[in-house]
C-alpha atoms as a PDB file:
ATOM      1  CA  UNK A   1     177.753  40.667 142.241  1.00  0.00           C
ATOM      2  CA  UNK A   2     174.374  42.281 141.693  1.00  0.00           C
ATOM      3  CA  UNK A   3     171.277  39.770 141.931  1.00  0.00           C
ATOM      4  CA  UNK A   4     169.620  39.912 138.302  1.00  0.00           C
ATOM      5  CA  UNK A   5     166.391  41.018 138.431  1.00  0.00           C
ATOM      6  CA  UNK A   6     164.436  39.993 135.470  1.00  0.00           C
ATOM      7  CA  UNK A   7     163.786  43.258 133.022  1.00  0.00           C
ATOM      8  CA  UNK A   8     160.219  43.074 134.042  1.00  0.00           C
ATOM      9  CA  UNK A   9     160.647  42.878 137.490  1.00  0.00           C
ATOM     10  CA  UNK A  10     162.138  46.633 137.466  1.00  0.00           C
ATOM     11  CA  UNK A  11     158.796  47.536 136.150  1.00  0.00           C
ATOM     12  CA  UNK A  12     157.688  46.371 139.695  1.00  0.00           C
ATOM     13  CA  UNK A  13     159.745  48.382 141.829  1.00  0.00           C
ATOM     14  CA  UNK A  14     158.777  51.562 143.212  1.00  0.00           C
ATOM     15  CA  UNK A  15     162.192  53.649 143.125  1.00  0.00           C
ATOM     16  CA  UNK A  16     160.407  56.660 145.239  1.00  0.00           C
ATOM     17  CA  UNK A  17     160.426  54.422 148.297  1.00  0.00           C
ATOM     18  CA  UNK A  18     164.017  52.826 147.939  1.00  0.00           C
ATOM     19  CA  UNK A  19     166.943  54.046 150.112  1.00  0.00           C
ATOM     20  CA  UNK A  20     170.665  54.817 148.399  1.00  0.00           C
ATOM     21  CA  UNK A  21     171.533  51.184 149.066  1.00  0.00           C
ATOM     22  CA  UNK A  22     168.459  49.197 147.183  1.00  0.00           C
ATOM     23  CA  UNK A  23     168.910  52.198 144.178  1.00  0.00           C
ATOM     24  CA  UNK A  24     172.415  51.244 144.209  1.00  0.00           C
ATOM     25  CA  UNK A  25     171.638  47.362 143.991  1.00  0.00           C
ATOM     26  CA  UNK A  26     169.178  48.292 141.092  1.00  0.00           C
ATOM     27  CA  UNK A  27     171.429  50.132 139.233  1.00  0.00           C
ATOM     28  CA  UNK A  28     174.284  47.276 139.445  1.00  0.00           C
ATOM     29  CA  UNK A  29     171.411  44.513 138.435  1.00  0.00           C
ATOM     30  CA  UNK A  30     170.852  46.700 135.464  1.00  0.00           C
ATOM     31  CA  UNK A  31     174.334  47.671 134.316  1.00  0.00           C
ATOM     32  CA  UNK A  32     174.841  43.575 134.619  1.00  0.00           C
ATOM     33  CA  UNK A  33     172.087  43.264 132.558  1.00  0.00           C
ATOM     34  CA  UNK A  34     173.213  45.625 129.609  1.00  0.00           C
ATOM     35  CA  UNK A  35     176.954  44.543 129.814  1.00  0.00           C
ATOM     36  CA  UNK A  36     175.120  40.843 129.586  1.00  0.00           C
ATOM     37  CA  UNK A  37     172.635  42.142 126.799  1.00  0.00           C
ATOM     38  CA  UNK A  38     175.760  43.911 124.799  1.00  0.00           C
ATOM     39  CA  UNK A  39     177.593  40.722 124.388  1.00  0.00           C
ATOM     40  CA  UNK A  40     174.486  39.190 123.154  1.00  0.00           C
ATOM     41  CA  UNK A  41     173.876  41.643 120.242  1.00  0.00           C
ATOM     42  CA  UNK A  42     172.985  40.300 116.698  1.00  0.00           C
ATOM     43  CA  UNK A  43     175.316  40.840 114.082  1.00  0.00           C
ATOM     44  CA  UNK A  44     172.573  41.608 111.385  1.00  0.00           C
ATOM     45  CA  UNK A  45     171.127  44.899 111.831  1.00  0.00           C
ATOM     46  CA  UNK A  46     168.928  44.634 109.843  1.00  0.00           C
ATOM     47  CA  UNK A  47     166.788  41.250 111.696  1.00  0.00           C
ATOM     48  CA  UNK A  48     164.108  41.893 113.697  1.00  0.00           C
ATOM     49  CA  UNK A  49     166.389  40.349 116.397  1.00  0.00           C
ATOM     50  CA  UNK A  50     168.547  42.839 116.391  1.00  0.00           C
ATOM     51  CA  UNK A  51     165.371  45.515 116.799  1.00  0.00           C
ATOM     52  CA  UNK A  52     164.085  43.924 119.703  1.00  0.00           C
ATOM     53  CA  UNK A  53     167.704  43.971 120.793  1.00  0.00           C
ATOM     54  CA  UNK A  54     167.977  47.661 120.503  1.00  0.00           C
ATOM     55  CA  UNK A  55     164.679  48.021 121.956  1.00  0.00           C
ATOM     56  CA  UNK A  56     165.874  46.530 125.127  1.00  0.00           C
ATOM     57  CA  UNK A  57     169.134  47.726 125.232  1.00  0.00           C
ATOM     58  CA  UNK A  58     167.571  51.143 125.096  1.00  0.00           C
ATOM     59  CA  UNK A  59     164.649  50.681 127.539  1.00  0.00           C
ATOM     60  CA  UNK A  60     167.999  49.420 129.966  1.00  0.00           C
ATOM     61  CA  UNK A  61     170.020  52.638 129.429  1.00  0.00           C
ATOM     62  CA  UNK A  62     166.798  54.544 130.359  1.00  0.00           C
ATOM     63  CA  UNK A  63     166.642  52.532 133.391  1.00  0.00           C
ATOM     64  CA  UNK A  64     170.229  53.295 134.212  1.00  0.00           C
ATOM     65  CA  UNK A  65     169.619  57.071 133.586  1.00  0.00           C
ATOM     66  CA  UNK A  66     166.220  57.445 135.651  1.00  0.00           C
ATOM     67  CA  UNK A  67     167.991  55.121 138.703  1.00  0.00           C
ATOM     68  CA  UNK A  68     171.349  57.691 138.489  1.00  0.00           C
ATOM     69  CA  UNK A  69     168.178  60.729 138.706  1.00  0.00           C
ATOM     70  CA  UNK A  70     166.782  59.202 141.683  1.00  0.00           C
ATOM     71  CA  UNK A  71     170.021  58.436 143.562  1.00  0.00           C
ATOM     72  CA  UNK A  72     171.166  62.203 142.382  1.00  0.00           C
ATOM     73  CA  UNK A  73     168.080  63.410 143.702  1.00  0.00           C
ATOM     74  CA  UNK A  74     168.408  61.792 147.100  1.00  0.00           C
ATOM     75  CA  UNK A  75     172.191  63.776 147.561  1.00  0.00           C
ATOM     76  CA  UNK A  76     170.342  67.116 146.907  1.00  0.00           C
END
């Protein structure tokens, strides 16, 4: 299982100098994360809760999608 990085720590990393295997470890920590943040989600949609919720949840799925560019990039 992926160590979980704290969301702010991935603000820390520098992805341009990681190999396949630390982008791969990244990109498990985060998917834990969301599957972790998804099972979390407020049931009013309307709360502010649930905006910071979607907030994060979003700013993860960005995460996933730039880490899946980088490791793309490093097959071409």
């Amino acid at each position: 299982m992926a160590e979980l990085l704290s969301f702010d720590a991935f603000a820390q990393l520098d992805f341009d100098k990681m190999d396949r295997a630390q982008l791969l470890h990244c990109l498990e920590a985060a998917r834990l994360q969301l599957r972790q943040l998804d099972a979390e989600e407020p049931a009013d949609m309307d709360s502010a809760a649930y905006d910071a919720w979607g907030d994060r949840h979003e700013a993860l799925e960005d995460l996933v999608e730039d880490l899946l560019d980088y490791l793309d990039n490093l097959s071409n």
